[in-house]
PDB file of N, CA and C in Angstrom:
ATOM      1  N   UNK A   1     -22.595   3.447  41.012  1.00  0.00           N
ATOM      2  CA  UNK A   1     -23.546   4.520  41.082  1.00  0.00           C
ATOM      3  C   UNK A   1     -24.943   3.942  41.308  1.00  0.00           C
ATOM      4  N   UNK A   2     -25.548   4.357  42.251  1.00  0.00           N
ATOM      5  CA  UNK A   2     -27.021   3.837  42.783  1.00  0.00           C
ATOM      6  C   UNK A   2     -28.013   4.368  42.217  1.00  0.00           C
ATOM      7  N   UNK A   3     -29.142   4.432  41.669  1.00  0.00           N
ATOM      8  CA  UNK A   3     -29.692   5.216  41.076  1.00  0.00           C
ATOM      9  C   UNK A   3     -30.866   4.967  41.488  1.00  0.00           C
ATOM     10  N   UNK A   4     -31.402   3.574  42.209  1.00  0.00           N
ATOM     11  CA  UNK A   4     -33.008   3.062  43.093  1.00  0.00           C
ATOM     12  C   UNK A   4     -32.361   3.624  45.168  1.00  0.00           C
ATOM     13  N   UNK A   5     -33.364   3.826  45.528  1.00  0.00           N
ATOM     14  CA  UNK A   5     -33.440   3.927  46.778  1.00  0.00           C
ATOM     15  C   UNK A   5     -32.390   2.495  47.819  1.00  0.00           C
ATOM     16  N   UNK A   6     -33.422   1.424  47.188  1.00  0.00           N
ATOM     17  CA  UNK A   6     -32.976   0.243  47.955  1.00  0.00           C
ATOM     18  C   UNK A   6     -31.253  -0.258  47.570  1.00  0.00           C
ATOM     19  N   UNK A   7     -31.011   0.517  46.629  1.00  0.00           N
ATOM     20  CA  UNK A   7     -29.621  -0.326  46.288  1.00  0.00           C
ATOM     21  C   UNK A   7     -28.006   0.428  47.490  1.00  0.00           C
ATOM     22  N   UNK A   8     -28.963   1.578  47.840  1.00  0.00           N
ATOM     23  CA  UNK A   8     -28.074   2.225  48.985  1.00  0.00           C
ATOM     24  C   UNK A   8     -28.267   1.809  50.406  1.00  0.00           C
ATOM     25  N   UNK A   9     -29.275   0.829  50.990  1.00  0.00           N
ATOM     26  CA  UNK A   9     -29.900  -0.296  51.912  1.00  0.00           C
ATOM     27  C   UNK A   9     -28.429  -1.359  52.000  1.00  0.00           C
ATOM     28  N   UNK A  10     -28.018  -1.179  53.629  1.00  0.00           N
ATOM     29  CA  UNK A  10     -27.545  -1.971  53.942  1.00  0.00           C
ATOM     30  C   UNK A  10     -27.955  -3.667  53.913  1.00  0.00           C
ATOM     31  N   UNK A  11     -29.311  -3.373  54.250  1.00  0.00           N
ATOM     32  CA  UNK A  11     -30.260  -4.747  54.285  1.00  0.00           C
ATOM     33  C   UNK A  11     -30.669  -5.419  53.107  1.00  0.00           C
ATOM     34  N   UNK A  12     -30.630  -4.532  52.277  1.00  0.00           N
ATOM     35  CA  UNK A  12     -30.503  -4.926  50.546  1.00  0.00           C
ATOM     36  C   UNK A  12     -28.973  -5.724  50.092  1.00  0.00           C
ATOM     37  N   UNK A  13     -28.010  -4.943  50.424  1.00  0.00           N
ATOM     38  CA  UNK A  13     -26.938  -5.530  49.569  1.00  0.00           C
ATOM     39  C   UNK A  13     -26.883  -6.572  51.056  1.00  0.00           C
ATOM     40  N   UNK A  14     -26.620  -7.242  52.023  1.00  0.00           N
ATOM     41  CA  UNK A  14     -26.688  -7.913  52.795  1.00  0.00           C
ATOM     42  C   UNK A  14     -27.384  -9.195  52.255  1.00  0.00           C
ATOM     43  N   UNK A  15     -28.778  -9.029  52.074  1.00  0.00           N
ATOM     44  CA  UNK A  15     -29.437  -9.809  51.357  1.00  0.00           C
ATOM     45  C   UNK A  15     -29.195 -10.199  50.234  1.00  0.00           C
ATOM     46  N   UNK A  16     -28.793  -9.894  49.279  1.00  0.00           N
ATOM     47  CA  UNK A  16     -27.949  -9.764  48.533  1.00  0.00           C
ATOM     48  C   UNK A  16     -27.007 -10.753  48.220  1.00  0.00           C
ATOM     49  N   UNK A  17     -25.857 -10.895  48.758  1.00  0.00           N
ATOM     50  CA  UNK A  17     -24.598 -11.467  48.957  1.00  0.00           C
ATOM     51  C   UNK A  17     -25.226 -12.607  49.759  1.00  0.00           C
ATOM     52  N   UNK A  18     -26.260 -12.832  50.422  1.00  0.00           N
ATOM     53  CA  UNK A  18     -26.691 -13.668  51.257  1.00  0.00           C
ATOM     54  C   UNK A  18     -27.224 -15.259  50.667  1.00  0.00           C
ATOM     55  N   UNK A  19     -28.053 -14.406  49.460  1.00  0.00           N
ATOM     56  CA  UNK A  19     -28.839 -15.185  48.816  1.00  0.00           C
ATOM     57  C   UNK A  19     -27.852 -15.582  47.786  1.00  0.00           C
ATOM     58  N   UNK A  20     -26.470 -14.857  47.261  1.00  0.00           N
ATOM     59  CA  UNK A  20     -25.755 -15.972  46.444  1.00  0.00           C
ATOM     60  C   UNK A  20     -24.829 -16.870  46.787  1.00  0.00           C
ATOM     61  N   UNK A  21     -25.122 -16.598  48.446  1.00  0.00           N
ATOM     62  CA  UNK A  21     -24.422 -17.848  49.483  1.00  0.00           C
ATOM     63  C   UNK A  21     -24.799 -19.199  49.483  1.00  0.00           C
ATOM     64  N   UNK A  22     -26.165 -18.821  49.638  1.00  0.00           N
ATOM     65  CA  UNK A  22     -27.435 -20.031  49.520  1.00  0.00           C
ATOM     66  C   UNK A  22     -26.977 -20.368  48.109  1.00  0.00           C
ATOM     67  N   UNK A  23     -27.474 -19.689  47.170  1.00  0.00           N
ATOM     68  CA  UNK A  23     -27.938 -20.475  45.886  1.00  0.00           C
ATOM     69  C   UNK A  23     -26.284 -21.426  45.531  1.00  0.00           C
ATOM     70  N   UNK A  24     -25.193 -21.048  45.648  1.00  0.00           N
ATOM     71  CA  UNK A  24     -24.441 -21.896  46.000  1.00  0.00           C
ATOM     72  C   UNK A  24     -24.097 -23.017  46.459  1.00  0.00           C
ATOM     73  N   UNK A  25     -24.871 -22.653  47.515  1.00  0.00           N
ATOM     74  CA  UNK A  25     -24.986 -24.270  48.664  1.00  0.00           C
ATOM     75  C   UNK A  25     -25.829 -24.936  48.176  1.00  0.00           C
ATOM     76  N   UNK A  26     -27.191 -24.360  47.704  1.00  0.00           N
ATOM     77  CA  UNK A  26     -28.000 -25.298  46.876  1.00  0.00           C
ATOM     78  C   UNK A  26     -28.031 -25.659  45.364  1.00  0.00           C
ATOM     79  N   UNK A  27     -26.906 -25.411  44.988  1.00  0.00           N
ATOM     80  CA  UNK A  27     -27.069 -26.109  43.464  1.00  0.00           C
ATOM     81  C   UNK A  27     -25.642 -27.671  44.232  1.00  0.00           C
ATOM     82  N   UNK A  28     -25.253 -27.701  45.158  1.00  0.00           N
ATOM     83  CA  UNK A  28     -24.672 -28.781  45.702  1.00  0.00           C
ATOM     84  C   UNK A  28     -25.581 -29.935  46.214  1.00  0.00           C
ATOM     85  N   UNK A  29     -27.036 -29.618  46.346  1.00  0.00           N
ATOM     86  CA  UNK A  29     -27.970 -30.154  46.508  1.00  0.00           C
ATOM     87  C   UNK A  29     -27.979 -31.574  45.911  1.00  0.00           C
ATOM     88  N   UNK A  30     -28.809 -32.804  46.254  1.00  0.00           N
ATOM     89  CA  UNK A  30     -28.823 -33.833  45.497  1.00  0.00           C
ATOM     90  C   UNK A  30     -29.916 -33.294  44.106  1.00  0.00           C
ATOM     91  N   UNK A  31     -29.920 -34.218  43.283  1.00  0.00           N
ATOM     92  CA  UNK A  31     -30.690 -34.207  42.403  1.00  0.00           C
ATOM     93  C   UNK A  31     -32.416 -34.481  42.776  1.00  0.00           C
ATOM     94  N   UNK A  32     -32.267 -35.135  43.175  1.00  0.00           N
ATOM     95  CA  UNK A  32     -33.908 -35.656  44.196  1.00  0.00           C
ATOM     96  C   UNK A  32     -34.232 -34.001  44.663  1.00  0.00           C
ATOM     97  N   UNK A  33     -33.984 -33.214  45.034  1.00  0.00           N
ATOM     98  CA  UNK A  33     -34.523 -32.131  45.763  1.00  0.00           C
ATOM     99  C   UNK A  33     -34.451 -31.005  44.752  1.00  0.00           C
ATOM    100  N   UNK A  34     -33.915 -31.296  43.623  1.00  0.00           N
ATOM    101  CA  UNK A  34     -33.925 -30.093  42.471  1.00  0.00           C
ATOM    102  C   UNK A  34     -35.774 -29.183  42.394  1.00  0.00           C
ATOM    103  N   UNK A  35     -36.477 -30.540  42.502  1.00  0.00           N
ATOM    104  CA  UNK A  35     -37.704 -29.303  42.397  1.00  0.00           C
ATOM    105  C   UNK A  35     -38.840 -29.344  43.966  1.00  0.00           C
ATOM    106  N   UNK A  36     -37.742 -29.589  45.175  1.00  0.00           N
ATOM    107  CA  UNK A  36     -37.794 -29.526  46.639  1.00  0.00           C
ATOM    108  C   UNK A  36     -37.072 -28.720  47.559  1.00  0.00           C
ATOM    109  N   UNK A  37     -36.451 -28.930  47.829  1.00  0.00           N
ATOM    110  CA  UNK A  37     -35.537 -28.165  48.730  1.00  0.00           C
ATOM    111  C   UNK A  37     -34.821 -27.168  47.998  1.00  0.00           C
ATOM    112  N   UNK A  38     -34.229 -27.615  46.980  1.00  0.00           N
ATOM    113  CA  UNK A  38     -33.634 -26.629  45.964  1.00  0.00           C
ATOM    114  C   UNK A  38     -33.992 -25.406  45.756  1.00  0.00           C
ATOM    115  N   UNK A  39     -34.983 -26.080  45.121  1.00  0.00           N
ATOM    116  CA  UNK A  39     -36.118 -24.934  44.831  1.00  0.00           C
ATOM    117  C   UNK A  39     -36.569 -23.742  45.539  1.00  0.00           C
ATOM    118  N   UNK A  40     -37.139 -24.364  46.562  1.00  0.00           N
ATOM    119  CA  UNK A  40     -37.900 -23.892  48.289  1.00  0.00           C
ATOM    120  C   UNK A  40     -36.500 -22.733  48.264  1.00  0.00           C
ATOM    121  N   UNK A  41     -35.450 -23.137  48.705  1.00  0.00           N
ATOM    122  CA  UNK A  41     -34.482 -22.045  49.659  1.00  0.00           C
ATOM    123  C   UNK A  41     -33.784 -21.692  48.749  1.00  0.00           C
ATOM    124  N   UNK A  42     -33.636 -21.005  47.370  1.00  0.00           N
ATOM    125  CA  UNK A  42     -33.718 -20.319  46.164  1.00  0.00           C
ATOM    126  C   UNK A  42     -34.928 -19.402  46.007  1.00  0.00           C
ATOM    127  N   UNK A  43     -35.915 -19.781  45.854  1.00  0.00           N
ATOM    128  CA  UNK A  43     -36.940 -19.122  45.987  1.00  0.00           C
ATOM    129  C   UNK A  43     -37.247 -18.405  47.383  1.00  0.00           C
ATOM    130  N   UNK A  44     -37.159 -18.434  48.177  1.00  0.00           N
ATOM    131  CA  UNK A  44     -37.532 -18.397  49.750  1.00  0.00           C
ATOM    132  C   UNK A  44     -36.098 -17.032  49.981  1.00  0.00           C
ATOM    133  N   UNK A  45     -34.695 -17.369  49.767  1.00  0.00           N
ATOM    134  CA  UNK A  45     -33.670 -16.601  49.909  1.00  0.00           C
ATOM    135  C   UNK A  45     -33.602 -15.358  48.912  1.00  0.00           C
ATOM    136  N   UNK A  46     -34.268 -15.408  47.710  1.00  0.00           N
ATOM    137  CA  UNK A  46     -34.240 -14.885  46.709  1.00  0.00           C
ATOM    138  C   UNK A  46     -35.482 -13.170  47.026  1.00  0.00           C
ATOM    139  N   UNK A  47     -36.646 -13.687  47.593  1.00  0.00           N
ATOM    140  CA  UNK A  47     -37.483 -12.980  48.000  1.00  0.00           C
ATOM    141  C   UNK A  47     -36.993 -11.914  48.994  1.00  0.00           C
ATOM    142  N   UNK A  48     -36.203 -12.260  49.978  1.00  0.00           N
ATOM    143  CA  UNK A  48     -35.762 -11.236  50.742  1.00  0.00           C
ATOM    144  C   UNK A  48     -35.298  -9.809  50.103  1.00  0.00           C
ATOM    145  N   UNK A  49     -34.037  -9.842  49.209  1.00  0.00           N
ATOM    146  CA  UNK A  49     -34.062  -8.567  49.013  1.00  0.00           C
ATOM    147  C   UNK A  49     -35.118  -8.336  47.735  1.00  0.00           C
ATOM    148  N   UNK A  50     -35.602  -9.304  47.415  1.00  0.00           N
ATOM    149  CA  UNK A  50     -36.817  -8.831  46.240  1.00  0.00           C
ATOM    150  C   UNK A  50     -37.940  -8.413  47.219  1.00  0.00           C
ATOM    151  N   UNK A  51     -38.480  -8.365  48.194  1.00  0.00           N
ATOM    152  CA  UNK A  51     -39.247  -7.728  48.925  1.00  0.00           C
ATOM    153  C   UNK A  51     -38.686  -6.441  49.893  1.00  0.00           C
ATOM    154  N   UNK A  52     -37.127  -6.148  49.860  1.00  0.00           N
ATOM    155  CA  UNK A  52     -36.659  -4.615  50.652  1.00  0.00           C
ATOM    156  C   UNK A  52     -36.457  -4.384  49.574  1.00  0.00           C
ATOM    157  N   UNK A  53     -36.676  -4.507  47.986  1.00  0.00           N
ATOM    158  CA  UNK A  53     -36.330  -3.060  47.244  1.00  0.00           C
ATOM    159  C   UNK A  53     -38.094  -3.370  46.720  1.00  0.00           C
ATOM    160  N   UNK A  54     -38.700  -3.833  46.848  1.00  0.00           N
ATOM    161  CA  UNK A  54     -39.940  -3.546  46.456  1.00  0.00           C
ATOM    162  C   UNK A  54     -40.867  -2.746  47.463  1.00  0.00           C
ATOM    163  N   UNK A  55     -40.284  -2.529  48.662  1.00  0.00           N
ATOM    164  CA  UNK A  55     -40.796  -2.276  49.823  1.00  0.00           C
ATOM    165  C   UNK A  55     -40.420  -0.663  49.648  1.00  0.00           C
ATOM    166  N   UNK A  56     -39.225  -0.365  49.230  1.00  0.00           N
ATOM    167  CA  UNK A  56     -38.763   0.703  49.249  1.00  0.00           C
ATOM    168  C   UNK A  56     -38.939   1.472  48.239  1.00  0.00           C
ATOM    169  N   UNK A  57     -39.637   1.377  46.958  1.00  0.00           N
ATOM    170  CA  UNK A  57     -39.879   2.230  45.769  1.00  0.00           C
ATOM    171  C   UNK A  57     -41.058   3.508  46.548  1.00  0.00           C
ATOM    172  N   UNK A  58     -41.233   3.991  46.389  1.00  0.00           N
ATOM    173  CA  UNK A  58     -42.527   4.742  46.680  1.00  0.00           C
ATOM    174  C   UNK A  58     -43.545   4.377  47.604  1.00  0.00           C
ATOM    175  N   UNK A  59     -43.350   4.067  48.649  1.00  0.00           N
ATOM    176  CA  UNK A  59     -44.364   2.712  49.345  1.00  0.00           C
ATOM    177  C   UNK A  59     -44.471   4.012  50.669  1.00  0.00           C
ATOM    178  N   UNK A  60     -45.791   3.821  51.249  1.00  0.00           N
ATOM    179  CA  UNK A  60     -46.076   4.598  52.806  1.00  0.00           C
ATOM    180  C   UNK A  60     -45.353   3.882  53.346  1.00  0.00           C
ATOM    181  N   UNK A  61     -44.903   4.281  54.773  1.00  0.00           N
ATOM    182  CA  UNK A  61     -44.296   3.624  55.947  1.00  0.00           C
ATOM    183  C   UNK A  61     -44.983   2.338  55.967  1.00  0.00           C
ATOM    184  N   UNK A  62     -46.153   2.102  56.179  1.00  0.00           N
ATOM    185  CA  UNK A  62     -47.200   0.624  56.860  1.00  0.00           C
ATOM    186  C   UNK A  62     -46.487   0.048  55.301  1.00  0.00           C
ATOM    187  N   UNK A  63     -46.701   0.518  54.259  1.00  0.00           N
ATOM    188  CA  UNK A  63     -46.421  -0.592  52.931  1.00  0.00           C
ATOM    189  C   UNK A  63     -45.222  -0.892  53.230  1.00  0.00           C
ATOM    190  N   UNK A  64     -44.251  -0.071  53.753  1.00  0.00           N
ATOM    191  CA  UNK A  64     -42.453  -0.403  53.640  1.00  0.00           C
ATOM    192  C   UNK A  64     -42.389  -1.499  54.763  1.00  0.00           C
ATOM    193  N   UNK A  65     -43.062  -1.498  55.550  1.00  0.00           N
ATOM    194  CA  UNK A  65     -42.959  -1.934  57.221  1.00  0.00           C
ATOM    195  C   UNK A  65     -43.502  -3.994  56.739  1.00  0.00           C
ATOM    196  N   UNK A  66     -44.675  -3.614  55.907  1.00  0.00           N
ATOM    197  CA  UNK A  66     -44.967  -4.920  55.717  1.00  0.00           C
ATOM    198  C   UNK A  66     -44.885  -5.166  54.590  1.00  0.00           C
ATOM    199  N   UNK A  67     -43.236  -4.815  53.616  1.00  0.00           N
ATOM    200  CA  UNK A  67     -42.390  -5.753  52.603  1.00  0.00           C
ATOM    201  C   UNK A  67     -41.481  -5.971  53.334  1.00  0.00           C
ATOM    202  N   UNK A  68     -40.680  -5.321  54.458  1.00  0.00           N
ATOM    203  CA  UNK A  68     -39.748  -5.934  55.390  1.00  0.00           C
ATOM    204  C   UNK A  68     -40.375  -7.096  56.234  1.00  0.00           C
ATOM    205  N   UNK A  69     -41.611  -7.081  56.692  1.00  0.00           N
ATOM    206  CA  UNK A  69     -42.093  -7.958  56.967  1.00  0.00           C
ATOM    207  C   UNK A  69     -42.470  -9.562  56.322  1.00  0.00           C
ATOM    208  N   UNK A  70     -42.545  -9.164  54.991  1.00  0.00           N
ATOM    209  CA  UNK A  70     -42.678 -10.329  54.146  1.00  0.00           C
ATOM    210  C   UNK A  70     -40.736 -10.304  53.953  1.00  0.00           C
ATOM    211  N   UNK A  71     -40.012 -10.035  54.309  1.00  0.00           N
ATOM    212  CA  UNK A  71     -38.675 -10.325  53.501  1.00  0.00           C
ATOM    213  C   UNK A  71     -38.425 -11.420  54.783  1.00  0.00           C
ATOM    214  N   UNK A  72     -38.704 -10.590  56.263  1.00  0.00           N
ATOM    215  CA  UNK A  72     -38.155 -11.162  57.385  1.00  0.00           C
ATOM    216  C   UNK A  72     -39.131 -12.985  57.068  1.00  0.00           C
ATOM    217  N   UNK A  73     -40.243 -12.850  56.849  1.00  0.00           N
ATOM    218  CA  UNK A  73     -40.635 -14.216  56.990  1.00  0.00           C
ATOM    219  C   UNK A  73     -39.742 -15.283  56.218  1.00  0.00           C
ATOM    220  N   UNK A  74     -39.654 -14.804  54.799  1.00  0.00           N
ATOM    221  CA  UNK A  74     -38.551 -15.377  53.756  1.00  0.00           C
ATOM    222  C   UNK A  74     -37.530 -15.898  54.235  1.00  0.00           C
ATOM    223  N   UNK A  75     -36.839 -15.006  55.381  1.00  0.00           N
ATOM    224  CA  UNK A  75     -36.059 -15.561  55.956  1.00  0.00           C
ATOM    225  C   UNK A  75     -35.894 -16.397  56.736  1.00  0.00           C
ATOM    226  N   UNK A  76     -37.125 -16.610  57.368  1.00  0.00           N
ATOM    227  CA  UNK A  76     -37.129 -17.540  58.228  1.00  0.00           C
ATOM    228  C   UNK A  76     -37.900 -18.907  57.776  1.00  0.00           C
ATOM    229  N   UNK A  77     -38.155 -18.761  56.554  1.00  0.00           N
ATOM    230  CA  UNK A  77     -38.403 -20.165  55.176  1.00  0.00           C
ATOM    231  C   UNK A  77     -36.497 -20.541  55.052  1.00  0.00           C
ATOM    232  N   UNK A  78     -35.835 -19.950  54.756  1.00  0.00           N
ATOM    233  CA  UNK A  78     -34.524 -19.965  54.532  1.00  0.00           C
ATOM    234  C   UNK A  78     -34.301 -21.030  55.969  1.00  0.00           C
ATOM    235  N   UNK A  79     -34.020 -20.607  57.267  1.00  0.00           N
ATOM    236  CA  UNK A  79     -33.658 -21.163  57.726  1.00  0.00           C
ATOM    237  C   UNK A  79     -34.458 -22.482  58.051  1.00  0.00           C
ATOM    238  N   UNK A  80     -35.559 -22.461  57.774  1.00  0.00           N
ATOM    239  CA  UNK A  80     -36.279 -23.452  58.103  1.00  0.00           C
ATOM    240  C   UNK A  80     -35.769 -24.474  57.017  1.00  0.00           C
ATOM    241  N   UNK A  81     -35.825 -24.200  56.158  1.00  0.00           N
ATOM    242  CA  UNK A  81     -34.509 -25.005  54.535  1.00  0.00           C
ATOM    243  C   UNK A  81     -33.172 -25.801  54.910  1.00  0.00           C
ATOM    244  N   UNK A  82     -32.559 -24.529  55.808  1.00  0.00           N
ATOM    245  CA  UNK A  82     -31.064 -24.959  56.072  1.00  0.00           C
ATOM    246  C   UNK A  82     -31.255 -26.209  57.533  1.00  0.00           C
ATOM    247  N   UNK A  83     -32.198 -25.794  58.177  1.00  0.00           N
ATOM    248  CA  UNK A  83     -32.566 -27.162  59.153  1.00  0.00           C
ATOM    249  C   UNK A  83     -32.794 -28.591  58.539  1.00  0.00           C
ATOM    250  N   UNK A  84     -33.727 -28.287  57.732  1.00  0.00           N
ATOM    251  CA  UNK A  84     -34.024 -29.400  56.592  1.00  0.00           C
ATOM    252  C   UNK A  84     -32.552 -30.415  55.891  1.00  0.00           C
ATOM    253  N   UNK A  85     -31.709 -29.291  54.996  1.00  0.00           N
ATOM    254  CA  UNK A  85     -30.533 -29.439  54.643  1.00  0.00           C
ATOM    255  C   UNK A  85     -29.777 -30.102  55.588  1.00  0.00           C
ATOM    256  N   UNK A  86     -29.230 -29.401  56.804  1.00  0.00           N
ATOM    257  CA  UNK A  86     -28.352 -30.150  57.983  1.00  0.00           C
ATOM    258  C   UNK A  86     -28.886 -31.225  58.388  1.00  0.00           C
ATOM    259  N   UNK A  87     -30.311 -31.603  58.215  1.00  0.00           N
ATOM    260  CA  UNK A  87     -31.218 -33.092  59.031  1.00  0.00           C
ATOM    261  C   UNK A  87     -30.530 -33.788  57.890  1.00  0.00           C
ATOM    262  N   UNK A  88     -30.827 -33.626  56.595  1.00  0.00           N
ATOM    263  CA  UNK A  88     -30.920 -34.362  55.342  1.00  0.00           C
ATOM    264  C   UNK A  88     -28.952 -34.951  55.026  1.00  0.00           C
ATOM    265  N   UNK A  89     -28.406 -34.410  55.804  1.00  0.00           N
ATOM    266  CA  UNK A  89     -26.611 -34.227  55.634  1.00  0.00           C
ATOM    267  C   UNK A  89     -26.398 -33.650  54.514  1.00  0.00           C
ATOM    268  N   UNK A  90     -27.277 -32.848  54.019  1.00  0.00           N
ATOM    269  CA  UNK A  90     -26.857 -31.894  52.617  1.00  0.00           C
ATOM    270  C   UNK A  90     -25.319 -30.784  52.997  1.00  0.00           C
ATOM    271  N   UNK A  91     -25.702 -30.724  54.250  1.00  0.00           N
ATOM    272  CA  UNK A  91     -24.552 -29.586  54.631  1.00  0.00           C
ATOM    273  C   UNK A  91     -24.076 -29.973  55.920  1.00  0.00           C
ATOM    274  N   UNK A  92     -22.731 -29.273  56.060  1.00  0.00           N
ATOM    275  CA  UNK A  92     -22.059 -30.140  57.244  1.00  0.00           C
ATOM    276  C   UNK A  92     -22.549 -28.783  58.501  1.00  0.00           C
ATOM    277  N   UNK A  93     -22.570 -29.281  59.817  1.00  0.00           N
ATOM    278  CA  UNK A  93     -22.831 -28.472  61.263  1.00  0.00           C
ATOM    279  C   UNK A  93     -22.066 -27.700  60.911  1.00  0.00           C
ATOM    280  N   UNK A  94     -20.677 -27.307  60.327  1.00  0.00           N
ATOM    281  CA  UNK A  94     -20.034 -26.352  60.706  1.00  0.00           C
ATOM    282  C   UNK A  94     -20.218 -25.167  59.386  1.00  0.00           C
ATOM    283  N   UNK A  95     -20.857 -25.411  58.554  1.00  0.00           N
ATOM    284  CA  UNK A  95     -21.450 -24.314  57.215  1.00  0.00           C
ATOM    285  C   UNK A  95     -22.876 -23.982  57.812  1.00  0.00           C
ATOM    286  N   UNK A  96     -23.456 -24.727  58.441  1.00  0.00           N
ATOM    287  CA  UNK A  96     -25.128 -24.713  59.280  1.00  0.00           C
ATOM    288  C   UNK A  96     -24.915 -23.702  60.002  1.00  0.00           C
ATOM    289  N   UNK A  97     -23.857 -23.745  60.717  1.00  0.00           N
ATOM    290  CA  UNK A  97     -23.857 -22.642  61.776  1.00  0.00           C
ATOM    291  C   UNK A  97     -23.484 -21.290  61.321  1.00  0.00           C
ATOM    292  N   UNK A  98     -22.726 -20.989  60.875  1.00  0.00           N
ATOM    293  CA  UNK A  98     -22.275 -20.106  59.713  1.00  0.00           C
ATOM    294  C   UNK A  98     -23.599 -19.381  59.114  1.00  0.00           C
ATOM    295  N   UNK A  99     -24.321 -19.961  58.126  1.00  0.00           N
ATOM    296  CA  UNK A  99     -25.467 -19.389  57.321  1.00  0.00           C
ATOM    297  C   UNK A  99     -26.276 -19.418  58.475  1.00  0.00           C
ATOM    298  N   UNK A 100     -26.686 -20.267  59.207  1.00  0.00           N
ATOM    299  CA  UNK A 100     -27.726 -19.643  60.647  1.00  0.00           C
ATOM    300  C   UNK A 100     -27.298 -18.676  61.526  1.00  0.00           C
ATOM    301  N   UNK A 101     -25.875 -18.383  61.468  1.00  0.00           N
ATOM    302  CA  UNK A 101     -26.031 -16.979  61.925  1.00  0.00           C
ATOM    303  C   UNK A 101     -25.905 -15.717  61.142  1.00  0.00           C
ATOM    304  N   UNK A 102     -25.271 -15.467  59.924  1.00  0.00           N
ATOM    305  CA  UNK A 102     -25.651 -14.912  59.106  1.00  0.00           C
ATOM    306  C   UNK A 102     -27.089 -14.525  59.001  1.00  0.00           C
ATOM    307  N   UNK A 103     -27.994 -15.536  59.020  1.00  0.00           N
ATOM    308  CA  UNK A 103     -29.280 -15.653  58.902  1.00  0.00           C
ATOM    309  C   UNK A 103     -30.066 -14.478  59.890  1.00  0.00           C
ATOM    310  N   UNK A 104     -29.262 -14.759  61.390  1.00  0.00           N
ATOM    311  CA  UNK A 104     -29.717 -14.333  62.442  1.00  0.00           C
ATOM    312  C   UNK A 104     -29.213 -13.185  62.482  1.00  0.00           C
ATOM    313  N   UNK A 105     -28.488 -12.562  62.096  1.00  0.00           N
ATOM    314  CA  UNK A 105     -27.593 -11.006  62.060  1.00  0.00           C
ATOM    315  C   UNK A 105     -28.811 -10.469  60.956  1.00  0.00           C
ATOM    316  N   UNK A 106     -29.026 -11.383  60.207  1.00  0.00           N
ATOM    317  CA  UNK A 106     -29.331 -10.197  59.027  1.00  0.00           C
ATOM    318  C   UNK A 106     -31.029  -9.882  59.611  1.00  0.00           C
ATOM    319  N   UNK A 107     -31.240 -10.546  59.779  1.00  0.00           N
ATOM    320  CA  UNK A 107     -32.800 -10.642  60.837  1.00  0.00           C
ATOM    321  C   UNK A 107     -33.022  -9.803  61.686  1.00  0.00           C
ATOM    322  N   UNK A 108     -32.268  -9.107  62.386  1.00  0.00           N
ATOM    323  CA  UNK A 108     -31.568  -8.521  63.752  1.00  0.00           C
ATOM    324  C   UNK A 108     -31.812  -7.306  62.902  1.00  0.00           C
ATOM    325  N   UNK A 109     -31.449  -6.675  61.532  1.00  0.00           N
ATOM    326  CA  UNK A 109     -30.586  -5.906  61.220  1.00  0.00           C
ATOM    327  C   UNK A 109     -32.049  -5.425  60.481  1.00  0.00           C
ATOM    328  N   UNK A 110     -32.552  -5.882  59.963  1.00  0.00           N
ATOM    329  CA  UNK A 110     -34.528  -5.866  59.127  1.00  0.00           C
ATOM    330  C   UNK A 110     -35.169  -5.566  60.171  1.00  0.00           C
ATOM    331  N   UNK A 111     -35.255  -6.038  61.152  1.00  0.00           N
ATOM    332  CA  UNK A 111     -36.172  -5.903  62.755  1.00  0.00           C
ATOM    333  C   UNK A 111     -35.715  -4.132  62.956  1.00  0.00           C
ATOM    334  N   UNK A 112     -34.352  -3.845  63.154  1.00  0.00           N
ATOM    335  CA  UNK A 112     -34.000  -2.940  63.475  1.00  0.00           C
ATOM    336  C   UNK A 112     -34.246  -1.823  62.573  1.00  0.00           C
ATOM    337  N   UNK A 113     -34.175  -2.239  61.023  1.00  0.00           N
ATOM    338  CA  UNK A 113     -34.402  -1.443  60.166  1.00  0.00           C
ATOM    339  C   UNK A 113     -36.337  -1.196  59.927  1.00  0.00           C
ATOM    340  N   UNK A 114     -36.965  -1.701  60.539  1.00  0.00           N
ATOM    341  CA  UNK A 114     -38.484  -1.707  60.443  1.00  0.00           C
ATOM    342  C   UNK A 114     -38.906  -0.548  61.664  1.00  0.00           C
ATOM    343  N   UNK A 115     -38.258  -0.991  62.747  1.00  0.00           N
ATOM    344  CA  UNK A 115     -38.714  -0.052  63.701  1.00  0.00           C
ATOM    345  C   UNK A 115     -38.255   1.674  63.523  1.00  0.00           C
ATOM    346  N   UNK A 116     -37.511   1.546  62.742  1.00  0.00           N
ATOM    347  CA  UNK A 116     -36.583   2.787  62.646  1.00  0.00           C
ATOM    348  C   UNK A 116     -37.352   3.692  61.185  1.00  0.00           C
ATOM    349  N   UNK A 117     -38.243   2.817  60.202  1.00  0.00           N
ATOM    350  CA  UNK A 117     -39.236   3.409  59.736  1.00  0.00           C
ATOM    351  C   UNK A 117     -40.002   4.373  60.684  1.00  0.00           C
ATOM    352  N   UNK A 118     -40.449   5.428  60.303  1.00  0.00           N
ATOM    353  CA  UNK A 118     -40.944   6.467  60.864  1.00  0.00           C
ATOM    354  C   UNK A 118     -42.593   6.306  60.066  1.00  0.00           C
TER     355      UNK A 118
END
């Protein structure tokens, strides 16, 4: 039972499930990056749907338009993380590609959901 706006947001629960993909992959992290990389794309993945349900409480269109806007940047801290990660061999090319497109669907899907604000 939903009882906030954002929890009925495709782009919410997306984000969602997204970010406990990541935080997954990054507690596999080395120890050296616990308060680096770790950190960064935990924090960075975490913001996304913490900025579409903060976007969505009571907010004008321009306020909703630019917390999707701050979620979409988040996301693209995320991937900028998982580049980092795949340089670093934290993660293998074939999980890289995977969460970078995930990454890129869900991006696709915020873009689409911003313009469609009225």
């Amino acid at each position: 039972m939903s009882k906030f706006k954002f929890e009925k947001l495709i782009i919410w629960q997306k984000a969602m499930d997204y970010g406990e993909t990541i935080f997954q992959l990054a507690k596999n992290f080395p120890d050296i990056e616990k308060f680096n990389l770790t950190s960064q794309i935990c924090r960075a993945v975490d913001s996304i749907a913490l900025n579409i349900s903060e976007g969505s409480i009571g907010q004008s269109n321009p306020e909703q338009r630019k917390f999707i806007n701050y979620a979409i940047r988040s996301l693209a801290e995320v991937v900028a993380c998982l580049h980092k990660a795949k340089r670093r061999n934290y993660i293998e090319i074939y999980n890289f590609e995977i969460l970078y497109n995930e990454a890129f669907h869900l991006m696709n899907m915020m873009q689409a959901f911003k313009r469609n604000i009225k």
